[in-house]
Protein backbone atom coordinates (compact mmCIF):
# COMPACT_ATOMS: atom_id res chain seq x y z
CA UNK A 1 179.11 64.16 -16.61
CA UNK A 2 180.27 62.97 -12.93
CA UNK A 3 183.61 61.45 -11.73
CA UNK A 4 183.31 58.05 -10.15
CA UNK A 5 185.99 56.24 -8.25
CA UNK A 6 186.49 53.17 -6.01
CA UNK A 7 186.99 53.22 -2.10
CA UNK A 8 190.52 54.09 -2.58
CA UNK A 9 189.26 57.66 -3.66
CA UNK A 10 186.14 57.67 -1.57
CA UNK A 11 188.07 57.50 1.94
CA UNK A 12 190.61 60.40 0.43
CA UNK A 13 188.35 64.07 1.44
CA UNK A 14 190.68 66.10 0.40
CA UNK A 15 190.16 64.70 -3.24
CA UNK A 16 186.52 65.38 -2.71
CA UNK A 17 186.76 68.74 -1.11
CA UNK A 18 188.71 69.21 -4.33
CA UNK A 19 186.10 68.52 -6.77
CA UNK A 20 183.75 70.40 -4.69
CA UNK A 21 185.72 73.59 -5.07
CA UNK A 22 185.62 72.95 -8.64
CA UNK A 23 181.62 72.34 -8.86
CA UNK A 24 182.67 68.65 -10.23
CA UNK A 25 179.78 66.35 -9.83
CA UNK A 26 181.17 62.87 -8.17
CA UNK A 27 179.69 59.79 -7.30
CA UNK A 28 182.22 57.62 -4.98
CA UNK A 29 182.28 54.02 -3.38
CA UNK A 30 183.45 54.64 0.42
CA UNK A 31 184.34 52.36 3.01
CA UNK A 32 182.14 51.02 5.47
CA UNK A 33 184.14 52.60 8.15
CA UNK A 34 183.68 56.18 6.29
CA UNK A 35 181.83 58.67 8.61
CA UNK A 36 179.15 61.15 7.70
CA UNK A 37 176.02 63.13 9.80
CA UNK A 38 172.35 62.03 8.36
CA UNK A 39 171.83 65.74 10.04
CA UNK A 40 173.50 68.85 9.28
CA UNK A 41 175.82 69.87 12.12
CA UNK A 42 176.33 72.97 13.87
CA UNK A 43 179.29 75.01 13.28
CA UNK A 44 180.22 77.90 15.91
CA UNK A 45 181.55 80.76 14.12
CA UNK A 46 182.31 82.97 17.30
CA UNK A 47 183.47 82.66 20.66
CA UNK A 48 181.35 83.05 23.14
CA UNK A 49 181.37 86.77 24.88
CA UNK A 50 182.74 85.63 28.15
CA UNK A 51 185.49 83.36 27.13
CA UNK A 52 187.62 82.49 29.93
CA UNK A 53 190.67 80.87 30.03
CA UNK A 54 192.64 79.96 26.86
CA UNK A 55 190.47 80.78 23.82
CA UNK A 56 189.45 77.87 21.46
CA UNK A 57 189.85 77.83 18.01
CA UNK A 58 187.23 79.20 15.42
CA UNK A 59 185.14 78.20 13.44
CA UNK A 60 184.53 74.80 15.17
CA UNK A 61 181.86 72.03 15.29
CA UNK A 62 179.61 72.36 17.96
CA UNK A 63 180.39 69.83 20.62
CA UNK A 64 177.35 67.39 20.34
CA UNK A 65 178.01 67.20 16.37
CA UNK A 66 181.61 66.99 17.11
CA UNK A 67 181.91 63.43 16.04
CA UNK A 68 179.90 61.62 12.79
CA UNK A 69 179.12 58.03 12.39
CA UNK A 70 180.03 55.12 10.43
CA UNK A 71 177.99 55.08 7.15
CA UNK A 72 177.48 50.97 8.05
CA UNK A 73 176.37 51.87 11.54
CA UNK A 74 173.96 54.62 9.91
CA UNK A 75 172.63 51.81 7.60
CA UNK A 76 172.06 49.46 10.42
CA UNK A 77 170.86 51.76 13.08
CA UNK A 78 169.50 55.00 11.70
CA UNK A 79 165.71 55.15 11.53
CA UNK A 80 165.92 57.40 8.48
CA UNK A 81 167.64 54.19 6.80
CA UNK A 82 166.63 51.11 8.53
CA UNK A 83 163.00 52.04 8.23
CA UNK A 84 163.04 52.42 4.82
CA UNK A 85 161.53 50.22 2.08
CA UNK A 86 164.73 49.31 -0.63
CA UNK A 87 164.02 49.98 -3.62
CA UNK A 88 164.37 47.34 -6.47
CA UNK A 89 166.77 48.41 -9.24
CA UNK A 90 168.08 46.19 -12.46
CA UNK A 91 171.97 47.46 -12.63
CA UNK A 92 172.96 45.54 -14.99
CA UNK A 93 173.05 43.16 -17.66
CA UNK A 94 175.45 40.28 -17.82
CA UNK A 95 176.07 37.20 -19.58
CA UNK A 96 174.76 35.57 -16.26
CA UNK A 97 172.08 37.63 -16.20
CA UNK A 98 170.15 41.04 -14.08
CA UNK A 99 172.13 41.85 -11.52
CA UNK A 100 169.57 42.84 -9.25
CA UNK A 101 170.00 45.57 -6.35
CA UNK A 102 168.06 46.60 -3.02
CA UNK A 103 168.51 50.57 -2.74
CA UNK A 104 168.26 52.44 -0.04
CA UNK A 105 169.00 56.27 0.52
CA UNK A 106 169.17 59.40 2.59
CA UNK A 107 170.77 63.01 2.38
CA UNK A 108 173.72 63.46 4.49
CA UNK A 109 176.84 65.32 5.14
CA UNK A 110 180.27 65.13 4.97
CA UNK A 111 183.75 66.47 7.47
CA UNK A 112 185.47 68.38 4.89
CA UNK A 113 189.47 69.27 5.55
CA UNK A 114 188.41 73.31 4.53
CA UNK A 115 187.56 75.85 6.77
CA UNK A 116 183.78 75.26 6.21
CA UNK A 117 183.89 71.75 7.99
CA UNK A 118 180.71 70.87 6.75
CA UNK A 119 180.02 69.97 2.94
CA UNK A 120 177.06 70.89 0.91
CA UNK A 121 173.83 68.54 1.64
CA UNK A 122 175.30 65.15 -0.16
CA UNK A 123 173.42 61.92 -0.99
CA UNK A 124 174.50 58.47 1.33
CA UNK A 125 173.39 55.40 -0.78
CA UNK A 126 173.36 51.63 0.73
CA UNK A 127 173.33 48.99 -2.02
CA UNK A 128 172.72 45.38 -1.54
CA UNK A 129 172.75 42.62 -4.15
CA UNK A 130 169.73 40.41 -3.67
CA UNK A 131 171.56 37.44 -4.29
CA UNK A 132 175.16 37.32 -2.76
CA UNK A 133 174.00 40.21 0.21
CA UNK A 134 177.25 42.07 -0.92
CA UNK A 135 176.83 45.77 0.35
CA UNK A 136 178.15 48.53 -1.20
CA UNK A 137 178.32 52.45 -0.38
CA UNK A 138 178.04 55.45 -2.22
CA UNK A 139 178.81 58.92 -1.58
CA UNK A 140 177.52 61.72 -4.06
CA UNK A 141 177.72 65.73 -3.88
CA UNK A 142 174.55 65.47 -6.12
CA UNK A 143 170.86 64.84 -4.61
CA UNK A 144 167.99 63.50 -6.49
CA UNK A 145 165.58 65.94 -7.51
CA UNK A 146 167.72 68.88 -8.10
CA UNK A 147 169.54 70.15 -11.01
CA UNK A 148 168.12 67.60 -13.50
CA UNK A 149 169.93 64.45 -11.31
CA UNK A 150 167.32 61.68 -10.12
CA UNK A 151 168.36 58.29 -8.29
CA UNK A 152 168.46 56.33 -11.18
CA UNK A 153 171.27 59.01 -12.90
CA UNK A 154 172.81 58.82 -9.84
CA UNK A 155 173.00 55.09 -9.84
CA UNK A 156 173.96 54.51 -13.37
CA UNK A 157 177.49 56.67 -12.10
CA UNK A 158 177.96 54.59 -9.56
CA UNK A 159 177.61 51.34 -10.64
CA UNK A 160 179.27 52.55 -14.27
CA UNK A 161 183.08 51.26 -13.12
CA UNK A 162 182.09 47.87 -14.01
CA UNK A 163 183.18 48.36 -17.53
CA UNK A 164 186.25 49.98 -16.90
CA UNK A 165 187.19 47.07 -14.34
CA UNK A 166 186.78 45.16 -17.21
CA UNK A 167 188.67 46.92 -19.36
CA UNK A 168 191.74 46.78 -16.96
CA UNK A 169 190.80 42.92 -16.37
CA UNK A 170 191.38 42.28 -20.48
CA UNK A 171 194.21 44.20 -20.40
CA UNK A 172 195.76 42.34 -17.56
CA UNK A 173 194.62 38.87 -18.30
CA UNK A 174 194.81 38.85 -22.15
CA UNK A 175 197.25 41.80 -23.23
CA UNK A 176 200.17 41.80 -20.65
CA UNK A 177 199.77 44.98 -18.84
CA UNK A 178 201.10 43.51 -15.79
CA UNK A 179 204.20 41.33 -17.42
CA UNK A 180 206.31 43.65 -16.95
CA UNK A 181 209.87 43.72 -15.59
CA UNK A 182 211.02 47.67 -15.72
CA UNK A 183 211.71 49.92 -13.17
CA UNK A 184 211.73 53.26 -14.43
CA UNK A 185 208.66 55.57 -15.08
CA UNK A 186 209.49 56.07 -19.02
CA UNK A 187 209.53 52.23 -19.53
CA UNK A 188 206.35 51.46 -17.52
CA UNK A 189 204.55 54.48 -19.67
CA UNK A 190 206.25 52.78 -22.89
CA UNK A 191 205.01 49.25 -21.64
CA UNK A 192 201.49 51.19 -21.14
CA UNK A 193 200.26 52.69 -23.88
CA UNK A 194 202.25 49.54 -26.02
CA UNK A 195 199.35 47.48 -23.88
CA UNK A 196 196.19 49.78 -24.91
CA UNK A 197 197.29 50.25 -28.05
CA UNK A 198 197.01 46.87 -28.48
CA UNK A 199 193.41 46.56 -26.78
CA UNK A 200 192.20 49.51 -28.66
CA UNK A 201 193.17 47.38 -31.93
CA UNK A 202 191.35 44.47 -30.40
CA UNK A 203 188.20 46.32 -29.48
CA UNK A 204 188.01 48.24 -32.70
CA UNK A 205 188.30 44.38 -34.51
CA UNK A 206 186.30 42.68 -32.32
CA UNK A 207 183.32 45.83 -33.14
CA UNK A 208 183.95 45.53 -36.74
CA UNK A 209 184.10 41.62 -37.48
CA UNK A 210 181.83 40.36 -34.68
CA UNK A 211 178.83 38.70 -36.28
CA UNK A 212 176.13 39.40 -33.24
CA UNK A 213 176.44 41.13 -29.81
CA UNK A 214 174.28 38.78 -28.27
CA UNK A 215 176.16 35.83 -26.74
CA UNK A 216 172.91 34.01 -26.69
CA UNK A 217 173.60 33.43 -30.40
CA UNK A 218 176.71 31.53 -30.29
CA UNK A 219 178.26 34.74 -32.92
CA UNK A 220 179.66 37.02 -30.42
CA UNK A 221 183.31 37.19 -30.98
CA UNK A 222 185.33 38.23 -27.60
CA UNK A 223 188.83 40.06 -27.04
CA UNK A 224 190.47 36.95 -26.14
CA UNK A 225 189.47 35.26 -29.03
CA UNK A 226 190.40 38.27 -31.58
CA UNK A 227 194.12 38.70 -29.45
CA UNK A 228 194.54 34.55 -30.10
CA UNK A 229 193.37 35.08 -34.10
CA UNK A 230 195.82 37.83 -34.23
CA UNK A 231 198.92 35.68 -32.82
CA UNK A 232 197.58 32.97 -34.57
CA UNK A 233 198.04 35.17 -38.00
CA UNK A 234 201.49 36.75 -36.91
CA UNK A 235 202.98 33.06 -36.03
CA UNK A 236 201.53 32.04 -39.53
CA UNK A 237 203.50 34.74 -41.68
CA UNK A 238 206.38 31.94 -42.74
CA UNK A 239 204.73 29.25 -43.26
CA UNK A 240 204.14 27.74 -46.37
CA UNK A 241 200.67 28.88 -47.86
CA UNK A 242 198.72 24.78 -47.00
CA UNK A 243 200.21 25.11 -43.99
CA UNK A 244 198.87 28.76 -43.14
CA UNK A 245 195.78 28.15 -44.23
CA UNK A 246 195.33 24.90 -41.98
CA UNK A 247 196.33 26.96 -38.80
CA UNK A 248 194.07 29.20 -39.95
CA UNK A 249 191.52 26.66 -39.93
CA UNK A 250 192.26 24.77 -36.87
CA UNK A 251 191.75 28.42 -35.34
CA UNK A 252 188.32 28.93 -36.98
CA UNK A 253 186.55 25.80 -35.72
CA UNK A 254 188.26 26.50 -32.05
CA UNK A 255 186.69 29.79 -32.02
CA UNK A 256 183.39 28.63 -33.24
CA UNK A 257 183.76 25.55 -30.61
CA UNK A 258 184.27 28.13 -28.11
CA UNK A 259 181.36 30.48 -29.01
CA UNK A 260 178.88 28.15 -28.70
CA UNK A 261 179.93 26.72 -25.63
CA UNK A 262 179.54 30.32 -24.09
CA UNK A 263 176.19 30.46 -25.50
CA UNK A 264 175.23 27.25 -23.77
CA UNK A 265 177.15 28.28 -20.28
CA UNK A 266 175.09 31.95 -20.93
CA UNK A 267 172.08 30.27 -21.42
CA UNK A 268 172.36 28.08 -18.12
CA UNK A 269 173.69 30.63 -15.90
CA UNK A 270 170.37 32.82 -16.90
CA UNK A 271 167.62 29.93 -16.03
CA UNK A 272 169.66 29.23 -12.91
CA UNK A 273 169.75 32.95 -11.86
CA UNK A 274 165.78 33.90 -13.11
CA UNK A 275 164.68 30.95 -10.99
CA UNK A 276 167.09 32.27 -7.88
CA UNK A 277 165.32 35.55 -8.28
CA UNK A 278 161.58 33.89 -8.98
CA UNK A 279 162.15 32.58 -5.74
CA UNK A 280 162.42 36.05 -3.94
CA UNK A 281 159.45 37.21 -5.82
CA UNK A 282 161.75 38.94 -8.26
CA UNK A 283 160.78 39.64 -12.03
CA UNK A 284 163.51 41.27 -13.64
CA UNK A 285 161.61 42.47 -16.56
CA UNK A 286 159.11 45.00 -14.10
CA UNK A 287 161.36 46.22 -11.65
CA UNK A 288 163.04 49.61 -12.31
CA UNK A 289 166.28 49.67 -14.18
CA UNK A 290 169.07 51.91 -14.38
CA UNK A 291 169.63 51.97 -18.00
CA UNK A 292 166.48 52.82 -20.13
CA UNK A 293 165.23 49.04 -21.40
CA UNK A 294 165.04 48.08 -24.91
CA UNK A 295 161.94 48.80 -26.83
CA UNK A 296 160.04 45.36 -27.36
CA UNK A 297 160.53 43.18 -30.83
C-alpha cells in the first residue's frame, strides 16, 4: 500500500515529511520546478572550535550543498540522468490504446522542513510519453530493490490516479458533483455523498448488467449510458404502460446505436495509434508493462 497524489501534494514537504515520520510509503507527481540533490548532502552538526564572531545556527547544510536543483534541470543536465537509456514501459490500457512511456530514474534526496534537513535516500523518476512528449515527475520515499518494491511497483503507484481522475470526471460530467449552488460546509457534504451515492449505484449496475468489458465488442455498457437508462425509467413512472414501454425502447436501440459506434471509434483510434508507435519501432505487446499481461487465449 502507498499514497499517491498530484503536484498539488508533491510541492507541499511538510505533507511528505509527514508521511515519512509515519513510515507511509508515497509515490508523488512534483513540479518541474521542485528541487532535490542526485547526491546526498552534507549536514554540519557542530560548530567549528574557533567560531568567531556571531555563532551560526546548528545543524546546517554545508555551504556547497546549500542549495538543490530543479528536478527538470537534473533531467536535462545531470549525467546520472541524461546518459541514461529510458526504459520502455506499457502504463496503460485504454480504449485508444497502450499508452506507452520512456522511463528514466535515479536515487535522490529531498530538503525536509525537520531538523534532519535531509530525507532518507528517495527515488526521482522522469516519465515521457512517446507520443505527445508530455513529461511527468515522480517523487517516491521507496527505492527499487529494497523492501520487496521494484520500478515497475513503483510505477503502477504512480501512474494509478488515472482511475480516480476518472472517477471524479463521471462524477462531474454525468452526476452533478459540481452543480451546486450552497455555501455552507453541511450542504456541500449533503450535495457530496448525494453525488457518489449515486455513482456507486451506477457502477454497481453498470458491473452487474454489462454484457462484455471489452468495448471492442460493441456490449460494454458505460456510466453515462446506465445514469440516462435510469432517468429514462424515473421520467417513465406515469406514463401509460404503451407509452413506457416505447421510451423504453427508443432508449434501447440509442444505447445499442451508441455502443457500437464506440466500438468502431475504439477500433480506429487503436490501428491509428499501433501504426504511430510501429513507426518508432514500438511493439506494444514485448515491451515491459506495469500491470502483469493477460495470459494468451
Amino acid at each position: 500500500m502507498a499514497w499517491t497524489a498530484d503536484e498539488l501534494y508533491g510541492r507541499d514537504g511538510a505533507f511528505l515529511d509527514g508521511l515519512d515520520a509515519r513510515k507511509e510509503a508515497f509515490v508523488v507527481e512534483i513540479p518541474p520546478n521542485a528541487h532535490a540533490w542526485l547526491t546526498k548532502p552534507k549536514v554540519l552538526k557542530k560548530p567549528p572550535q574557533n567560531a568567531a564572531g556571531r555563532p551560526k545556527k546548528y545543524p546546517r547544510l554545508c555551504q556547497r550543498d546549500r542549495q538543490p536543483s530543479e528536478v527538470q534541470n537534473l533531467a536535462k543536465y545531470s549525467p546520472v540522468l541524461r546518459q541514461q537509456r529510458p526504459q520502455r514501459y506499457c502504463i496503460k490500457q485504454t480504449h485508444h490504446g497502450s499508452e506507452v512511456w520512456e522511463i528514466r530514474w535515479a536515487t535522490c534526496w529531498r530538503k525536509t522542513h525537520t531538523g534532519e534537513l535531509v530525507s532518507n535516500q528517495c527515488t526521482l523518476i522522469v516519465a515521457r510519453n512517446v507520443l505527445t512528449g508530455e513529461i511527468k515527475y515522480f517523487l517516491s520515499n521507496r527505492v527499487p530493490g529494497r523492501d520487496g518494491w521494484s520500478l515497475r511497483k513503483i510505477l503502477r503507484v504512480a501512474f494509478g490516479r488515472w482511475p480516480i481522475e476518472d472517477c471524479f470526471r463521471e462524477a462531474k460530467e454525468e452526476l452533478g458533483l459540481d452543480h451546486f449552488e450552497c455555501r455552507g460546509w453541511r450542504c456541500i457534504h449533503r450535495h457530496l455523498f448525494i453525488t457518489i451515492l449515486s455513482q456507486l449505484f451506477c457502477a454497481r449496475t453498470r458491473q452487474e448488467l454489462s454484457p462484455n468489458e471489452d468495448v471492442l465488442s460493441g456490449e460494454l455498457l458505460t456510466m453515462e449510458q446506465v445514469r440516462r437508462a435510469a432517468n429514462v425509467f424515473i421520467d417513465s413512472i406515469g406514463l401509460p404502460p404503451r407509452s413506457r414501454l416505447q421510451r423504453y425502447e427508443q432508449e434501447a436501440n440509442r444505447q445499442k446505436y451508441y455502443a457500437c459506434r464506440n466500438a468502431q471509434a475504439a477500433k480506429s483510434h487503436r490501428k491509428t495509434r499501433r501504426k504511430r508507435l510501429a513507426e518508432l519501432g514500438i511493439d506494444p505487446e514485448i515491451i515491459k508493462s506495469v500491470y502483469p499481461k493477460p495470459p494468451p487465449h
